[in-house]
N, C-alpha and C. Protein backbone atom coordinates (compact mmCIF):
# COMPACT_ATOMS: atom_id res chain seq x y z
N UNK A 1 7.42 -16.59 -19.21
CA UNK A 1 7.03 -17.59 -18.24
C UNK A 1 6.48 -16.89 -17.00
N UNK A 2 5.33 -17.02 -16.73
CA UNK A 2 4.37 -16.65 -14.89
C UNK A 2 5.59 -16.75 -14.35
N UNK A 3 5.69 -16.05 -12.91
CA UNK A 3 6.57 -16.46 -11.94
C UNK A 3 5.58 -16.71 -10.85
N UNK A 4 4.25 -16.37 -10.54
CA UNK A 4 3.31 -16.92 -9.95
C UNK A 4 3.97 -16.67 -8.61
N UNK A 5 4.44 -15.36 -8.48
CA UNK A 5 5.26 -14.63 -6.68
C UNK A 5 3.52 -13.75 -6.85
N UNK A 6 2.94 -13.80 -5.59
CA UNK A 6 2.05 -13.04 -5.00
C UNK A 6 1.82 -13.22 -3.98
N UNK A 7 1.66 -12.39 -3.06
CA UNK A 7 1.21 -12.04 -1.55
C UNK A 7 0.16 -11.09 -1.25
N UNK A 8 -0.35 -11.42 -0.49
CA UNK A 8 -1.54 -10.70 0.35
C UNK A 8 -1.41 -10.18 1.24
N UNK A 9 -1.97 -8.80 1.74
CA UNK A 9 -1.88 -7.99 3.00
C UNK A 9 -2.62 -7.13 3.57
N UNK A 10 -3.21 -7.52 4.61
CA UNK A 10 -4.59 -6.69 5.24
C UNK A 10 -3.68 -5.17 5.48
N UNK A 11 -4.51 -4.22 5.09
CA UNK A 11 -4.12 -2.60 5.01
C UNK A 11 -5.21 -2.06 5.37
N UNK A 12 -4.98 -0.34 5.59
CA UNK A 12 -6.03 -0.37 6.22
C UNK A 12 -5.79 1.73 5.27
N UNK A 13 -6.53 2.15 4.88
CA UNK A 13 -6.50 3.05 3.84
C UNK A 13 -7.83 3.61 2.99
N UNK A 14 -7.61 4.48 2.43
CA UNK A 14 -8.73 5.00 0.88
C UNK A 14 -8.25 4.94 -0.57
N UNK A 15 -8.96 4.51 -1.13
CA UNK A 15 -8.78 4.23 -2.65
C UNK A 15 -9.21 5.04 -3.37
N UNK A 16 -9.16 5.78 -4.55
CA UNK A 16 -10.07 6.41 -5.31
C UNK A 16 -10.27 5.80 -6.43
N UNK A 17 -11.54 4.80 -6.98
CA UNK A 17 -11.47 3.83 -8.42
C UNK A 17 -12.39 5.00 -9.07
N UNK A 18 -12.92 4.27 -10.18
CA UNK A 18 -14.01 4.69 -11.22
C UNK A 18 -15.23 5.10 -10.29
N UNK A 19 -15.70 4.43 -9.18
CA UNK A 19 -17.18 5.07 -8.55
C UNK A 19 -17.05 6.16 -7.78
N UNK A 20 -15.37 6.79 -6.98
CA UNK A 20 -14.72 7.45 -6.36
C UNK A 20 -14.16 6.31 -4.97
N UNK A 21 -14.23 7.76 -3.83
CA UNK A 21 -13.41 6.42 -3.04
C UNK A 21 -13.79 5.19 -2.33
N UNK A 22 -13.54 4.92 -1.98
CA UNK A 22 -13.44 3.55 -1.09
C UNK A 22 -12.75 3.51 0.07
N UNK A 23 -13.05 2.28 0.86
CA UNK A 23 -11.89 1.93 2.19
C UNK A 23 -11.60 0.97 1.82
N UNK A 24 -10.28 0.52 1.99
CA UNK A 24 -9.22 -0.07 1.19
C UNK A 24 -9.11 -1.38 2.43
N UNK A 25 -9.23 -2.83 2.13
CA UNK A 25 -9.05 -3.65 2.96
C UNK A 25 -8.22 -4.72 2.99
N UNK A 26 -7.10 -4.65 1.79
CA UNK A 26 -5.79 -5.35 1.56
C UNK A 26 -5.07 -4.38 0.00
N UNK A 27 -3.86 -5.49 -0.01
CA UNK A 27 -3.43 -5.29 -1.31
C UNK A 27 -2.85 -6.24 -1.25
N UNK A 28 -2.97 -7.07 -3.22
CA UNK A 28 -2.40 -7.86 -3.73
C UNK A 28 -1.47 -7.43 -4.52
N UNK A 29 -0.13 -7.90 -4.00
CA UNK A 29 1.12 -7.69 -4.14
C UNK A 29 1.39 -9.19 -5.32
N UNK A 30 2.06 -9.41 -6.67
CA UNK A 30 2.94 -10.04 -7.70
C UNK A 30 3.57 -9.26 -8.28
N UNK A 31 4.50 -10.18 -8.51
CA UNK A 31 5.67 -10.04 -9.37
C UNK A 31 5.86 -10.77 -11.20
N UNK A 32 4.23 -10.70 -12.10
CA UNK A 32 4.53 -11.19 -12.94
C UNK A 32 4.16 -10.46 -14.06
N UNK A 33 3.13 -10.94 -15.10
CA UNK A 33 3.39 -10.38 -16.34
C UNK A 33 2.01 -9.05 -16.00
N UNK A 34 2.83 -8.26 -16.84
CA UNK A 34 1.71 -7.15 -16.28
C UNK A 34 0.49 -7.09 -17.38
N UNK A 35 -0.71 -6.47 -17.04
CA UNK A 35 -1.68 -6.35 -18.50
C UNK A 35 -1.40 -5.27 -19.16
N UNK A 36 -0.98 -4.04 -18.68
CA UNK A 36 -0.71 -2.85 -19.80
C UNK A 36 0.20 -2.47 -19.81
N UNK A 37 1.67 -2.47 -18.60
CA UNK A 37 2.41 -1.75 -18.72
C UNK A 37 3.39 -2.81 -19.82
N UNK A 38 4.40 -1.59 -20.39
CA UNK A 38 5.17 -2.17 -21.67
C UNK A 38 6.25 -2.93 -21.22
N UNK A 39 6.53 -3.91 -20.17
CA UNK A 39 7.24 -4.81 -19.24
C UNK A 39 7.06 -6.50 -19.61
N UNK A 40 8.11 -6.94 -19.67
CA UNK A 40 8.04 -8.66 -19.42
C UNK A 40 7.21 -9.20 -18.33
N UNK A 41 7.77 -8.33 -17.09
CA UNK A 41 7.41 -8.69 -15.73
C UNK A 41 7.17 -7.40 -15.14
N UNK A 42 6.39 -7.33 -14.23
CA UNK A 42 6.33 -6.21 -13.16
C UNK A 42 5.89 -6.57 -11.91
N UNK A 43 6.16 -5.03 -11.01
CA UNK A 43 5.27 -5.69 -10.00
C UNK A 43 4.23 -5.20 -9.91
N UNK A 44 3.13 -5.99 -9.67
CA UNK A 44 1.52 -5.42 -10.14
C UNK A 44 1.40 -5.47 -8.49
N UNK A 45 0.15 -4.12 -7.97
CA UNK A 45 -0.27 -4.54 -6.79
C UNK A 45 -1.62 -3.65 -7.46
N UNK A 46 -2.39 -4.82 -6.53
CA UNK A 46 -3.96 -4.46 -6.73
C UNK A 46 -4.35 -3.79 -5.34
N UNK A 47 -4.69 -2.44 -4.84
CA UNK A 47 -5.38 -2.44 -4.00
C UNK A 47 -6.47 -2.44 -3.85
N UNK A 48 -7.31 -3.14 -2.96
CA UNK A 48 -8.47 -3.86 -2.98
C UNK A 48 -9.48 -3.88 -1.59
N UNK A 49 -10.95 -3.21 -1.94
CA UNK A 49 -11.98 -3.80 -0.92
C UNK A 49 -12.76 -5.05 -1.80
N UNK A 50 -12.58 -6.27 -0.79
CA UNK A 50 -13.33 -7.36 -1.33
C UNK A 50 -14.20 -7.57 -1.69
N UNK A 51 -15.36 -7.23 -0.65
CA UNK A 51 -16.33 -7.07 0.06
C UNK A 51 -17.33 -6.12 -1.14
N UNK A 52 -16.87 -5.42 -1.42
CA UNK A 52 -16.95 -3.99 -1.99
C UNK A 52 -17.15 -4.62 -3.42
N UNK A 53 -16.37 -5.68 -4.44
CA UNK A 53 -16.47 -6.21 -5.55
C UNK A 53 -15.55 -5.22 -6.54
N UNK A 54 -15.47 -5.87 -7.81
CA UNK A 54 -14.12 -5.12 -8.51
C UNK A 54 -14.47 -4.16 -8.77
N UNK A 55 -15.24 -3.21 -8.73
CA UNK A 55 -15.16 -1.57 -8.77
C UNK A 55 -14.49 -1.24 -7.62
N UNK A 56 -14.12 -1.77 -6.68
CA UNK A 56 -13.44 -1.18 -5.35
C UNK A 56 -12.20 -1.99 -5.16
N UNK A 57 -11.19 -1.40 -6.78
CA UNK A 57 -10.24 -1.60 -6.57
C UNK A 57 -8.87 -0.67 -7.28
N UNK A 58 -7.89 -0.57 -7.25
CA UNK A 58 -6.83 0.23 -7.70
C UNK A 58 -5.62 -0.68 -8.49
N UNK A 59 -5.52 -0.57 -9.47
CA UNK A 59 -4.18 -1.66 -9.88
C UNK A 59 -3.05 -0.83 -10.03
N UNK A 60 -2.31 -1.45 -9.58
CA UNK A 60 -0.89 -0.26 -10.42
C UNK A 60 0.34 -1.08 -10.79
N UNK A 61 1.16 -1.20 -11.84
CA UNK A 61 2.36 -2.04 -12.35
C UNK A 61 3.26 -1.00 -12.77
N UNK A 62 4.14 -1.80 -11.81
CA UNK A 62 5.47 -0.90 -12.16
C UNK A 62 6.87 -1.93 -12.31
N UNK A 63 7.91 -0.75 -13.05
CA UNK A 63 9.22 -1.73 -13.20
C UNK A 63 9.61 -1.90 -11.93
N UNK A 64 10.58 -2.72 -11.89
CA UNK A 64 11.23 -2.95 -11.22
C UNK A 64 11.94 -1.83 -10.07
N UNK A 65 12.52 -0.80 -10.98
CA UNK A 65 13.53 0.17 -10.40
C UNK A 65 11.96 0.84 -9.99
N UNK A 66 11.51 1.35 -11.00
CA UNK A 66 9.64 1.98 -10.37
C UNK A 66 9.91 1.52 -8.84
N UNK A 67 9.39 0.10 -8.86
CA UNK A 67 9.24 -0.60 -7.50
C UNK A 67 10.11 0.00 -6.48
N UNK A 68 11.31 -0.25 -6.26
CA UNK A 68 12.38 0.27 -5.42
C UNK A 68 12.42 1.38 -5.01
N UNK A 69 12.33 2.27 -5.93
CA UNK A 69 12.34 3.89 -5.66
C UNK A 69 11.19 3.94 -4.81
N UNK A 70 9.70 3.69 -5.12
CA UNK A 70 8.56 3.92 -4.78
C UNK A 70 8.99 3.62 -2.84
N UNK A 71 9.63 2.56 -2.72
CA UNK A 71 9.81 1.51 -1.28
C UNK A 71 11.04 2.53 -0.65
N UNK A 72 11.93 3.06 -1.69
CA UNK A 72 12.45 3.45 -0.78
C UNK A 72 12.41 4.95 -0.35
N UNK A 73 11.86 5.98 -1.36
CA UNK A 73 10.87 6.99 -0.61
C UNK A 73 9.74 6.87 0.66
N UNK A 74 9.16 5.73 0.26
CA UNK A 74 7.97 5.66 1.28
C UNK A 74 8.65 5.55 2.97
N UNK A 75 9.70 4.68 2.57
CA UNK A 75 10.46 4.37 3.92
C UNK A 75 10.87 5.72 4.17
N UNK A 76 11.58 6.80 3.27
CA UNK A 76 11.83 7.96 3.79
C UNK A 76 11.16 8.95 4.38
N UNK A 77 10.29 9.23 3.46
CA UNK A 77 9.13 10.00 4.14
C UNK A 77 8.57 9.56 5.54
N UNK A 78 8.65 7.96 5.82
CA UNK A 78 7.83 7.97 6.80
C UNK A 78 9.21 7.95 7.99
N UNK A 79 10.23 7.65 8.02
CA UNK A 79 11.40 8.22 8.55
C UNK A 79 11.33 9.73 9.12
N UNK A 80 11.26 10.54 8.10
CA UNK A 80 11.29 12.51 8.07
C UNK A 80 10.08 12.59 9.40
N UNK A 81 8.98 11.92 8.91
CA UNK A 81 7.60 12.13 9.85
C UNK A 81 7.48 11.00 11.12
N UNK A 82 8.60 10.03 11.13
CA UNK A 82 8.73 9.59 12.58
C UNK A 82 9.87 11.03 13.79
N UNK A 83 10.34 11.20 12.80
CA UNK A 83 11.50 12.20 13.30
C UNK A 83 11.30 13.18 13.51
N UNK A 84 9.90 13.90 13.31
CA UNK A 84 9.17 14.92 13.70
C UNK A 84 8.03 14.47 14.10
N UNK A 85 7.77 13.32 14.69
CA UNK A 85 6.88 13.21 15.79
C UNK A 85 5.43 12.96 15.04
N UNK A 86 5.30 12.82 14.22
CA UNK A 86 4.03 13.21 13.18
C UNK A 86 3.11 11.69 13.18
N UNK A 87 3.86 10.52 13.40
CA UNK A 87 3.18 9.43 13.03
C UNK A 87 2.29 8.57 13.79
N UNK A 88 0.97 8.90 13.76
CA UNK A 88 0.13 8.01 14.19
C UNK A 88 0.27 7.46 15.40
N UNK A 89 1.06 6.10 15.19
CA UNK A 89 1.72 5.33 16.13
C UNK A 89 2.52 5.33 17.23
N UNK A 90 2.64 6.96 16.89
CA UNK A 90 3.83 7.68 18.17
C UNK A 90 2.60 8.17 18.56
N UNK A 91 1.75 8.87 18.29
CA UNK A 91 0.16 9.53 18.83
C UNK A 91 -0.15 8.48 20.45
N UNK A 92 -0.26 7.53 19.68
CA UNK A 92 -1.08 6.37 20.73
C UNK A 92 -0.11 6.64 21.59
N UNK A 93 1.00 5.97 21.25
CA UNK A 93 1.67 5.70 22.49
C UNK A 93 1.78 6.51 23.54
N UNK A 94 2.22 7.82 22.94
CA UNK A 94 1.91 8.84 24.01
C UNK A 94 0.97 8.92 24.68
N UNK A 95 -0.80 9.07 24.11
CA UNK A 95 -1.56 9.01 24.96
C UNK A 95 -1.63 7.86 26.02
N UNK A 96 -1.49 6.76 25.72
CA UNK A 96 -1.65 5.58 26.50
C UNK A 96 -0.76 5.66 27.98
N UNK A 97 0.53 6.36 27.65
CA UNK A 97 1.34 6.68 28.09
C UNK A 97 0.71 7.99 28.96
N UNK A 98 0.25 8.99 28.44
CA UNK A 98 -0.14 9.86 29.34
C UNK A 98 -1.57 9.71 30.02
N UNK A 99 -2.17 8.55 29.99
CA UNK A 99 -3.23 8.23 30.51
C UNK A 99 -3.13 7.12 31.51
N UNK A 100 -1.99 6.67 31.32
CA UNK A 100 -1.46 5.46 32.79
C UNK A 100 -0.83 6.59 33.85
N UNK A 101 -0.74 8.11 33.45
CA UNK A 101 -0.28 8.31 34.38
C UNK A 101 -1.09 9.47 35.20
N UNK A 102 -2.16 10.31 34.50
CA UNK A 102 -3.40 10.36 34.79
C UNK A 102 -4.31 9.37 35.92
């Protein structure tokens, strides 16, 4: 049975498909039947430029536990690299920060 769970999310990234890369301008996130992997259900996420048409896109389906692990590395890694100062988002702030006082 579909469970018909999907969400959408503007991202902002590079893809590498069949033409090479791309800039990546969402991903479609479900939770249902996958096309190749050997699963009842998975979670499929498509990353995707729209704009761009289906050569400018990435699919990937994974189990469940797949899923989790994947979410909860990513959270780690980006943890390790908030904690050493490394991330982007700490970049800005600082400058913004050192430019109000400039």
């Amino acid at each position: 049975m579909c469970t018909m769970l999907v969400e959408k999310v503007k991202i902002e990234g590079s893809g590498k498909g069949t033409g090479g890369w791309f800039k990546l301008e969402g991903a479609n996130v479900s939770y249902d039947h996958p096309f190749n992997a050997p699963f009842e259900h998975a979670l499929n996420i498509d990353f995707v430029n729209e704009s761009q048409g289906p050569s400018a896109r990435v699919a990937v389906e994974l189990s469940e536990a797949a899923a989790r692990e994947l979410v909860n590395t990513i959270l780690s890694v980006l943890d390790q690299a908030e904690a050493g100062g490394h991330l982007e988002s700490q970049r800005r702030v600082h400058r913004k920060a050192y430019t109000k006082e400039v």
